[in-house]
Protein backbone atom coordinates (compact mmCIF):
# COMPACT_ATOMS: atom_id res chain seq x y z
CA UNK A 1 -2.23 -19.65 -0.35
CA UNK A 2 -1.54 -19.52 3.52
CA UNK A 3 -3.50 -20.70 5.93
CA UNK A 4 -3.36 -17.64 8.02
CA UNK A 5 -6.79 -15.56 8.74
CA UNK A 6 -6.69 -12.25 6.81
CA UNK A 7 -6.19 -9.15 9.99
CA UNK A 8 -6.94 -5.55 9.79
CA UNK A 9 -5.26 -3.96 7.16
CA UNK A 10 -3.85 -6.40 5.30
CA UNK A 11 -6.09 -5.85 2.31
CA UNK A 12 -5.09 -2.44 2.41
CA UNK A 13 -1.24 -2.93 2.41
CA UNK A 14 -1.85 -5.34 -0.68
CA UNK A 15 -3.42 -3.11 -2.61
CA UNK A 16 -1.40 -0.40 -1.74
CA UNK A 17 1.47 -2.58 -2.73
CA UNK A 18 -0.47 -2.99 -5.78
CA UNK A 19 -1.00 0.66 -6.79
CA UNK A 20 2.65 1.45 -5.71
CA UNK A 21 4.33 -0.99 -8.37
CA UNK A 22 2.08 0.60 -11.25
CA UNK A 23 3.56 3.51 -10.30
CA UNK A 24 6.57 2.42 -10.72
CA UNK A 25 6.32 1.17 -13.76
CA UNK A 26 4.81 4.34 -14.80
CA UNK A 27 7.56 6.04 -13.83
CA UNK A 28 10.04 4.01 -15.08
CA UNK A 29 8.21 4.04 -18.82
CA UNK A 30 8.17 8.05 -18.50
CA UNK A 31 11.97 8.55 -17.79
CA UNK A 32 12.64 5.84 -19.77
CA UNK A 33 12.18 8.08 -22.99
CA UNK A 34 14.61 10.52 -21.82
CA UNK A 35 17.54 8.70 -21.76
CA UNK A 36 16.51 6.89 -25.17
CA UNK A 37 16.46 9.92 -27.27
CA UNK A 38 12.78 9.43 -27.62
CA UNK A 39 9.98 11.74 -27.58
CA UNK A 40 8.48 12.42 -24.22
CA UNK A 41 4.90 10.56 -23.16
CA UNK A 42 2.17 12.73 -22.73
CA UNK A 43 1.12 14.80 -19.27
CA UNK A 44 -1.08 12.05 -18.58
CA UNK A 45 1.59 9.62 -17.94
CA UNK A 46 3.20 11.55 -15.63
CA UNK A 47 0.32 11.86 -13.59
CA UNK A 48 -0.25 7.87 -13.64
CA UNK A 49 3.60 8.45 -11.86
CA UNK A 50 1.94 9.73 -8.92
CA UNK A 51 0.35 6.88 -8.08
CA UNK A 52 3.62 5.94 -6.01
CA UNK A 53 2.85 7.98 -3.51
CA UNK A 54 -0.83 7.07 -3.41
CA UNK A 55 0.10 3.50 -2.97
CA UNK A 56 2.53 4.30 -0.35
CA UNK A 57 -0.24 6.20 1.65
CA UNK A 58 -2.39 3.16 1.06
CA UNK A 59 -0.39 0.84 2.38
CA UNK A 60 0.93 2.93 5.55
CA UNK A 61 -2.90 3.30 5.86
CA UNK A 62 -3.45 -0.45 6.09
CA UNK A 63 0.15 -0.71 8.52
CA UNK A 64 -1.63 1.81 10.98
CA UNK A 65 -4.82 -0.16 11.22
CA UNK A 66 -3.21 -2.79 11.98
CA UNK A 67 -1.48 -1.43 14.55
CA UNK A 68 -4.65 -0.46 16.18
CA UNK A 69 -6.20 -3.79 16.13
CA UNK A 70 -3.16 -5.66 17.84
CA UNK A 71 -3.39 -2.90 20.40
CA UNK A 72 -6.88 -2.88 20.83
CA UNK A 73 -6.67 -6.65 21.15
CA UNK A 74 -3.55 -6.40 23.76
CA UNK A 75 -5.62 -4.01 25.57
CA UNK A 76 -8.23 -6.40 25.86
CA UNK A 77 -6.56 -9.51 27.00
CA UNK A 78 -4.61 -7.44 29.39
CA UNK A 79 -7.71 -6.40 31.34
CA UNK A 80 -9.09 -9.88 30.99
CA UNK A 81 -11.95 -8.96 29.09
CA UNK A 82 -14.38 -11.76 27.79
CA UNK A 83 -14.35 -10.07 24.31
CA UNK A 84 -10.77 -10.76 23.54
CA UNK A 85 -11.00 -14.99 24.04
């Protein structure tokens, strides 16, 4: 583990990350069958493909909060604000 303090966000781009890679697998077991010669996997796998994108908006979620908090906190220690030490 690191000994850095969790910031805004972070839990979000983590399990973003998270939801992104089972979509890929997902979508790598669902084309898989195609090129195999295989029969196709049922319309419920391909919707467990989706989750990609969900993760994806997840994460970018998480990256844009954490934006927000480093410029809230720039904003802060620019104006000198007793808040910010």
């Amino acid at each position: 583990m690191s000994s850095e303090t969790p910031r805004a966000g972070d839990l979000l781009v983590r399990i973003g990350a998270i939801v992104f890679l089972v979509g890929a697998v997902a979508t790598l077991a669902t084309v898989a069958p195609l090129f195999l010669g295989a029969d196709p996997l049922p319309p419920a796998a391909y919707f467990v493909c989706m989750l990609m994108g969900v993760g994806f908006l997840i994460a970018g979620a998480g990256v844009l909060q954490s934006i927000a908090a480093q410029r809230r906190q720039a904003r802060a220690s620019a104006t000198g604000s007793p808040a910010a030490r």
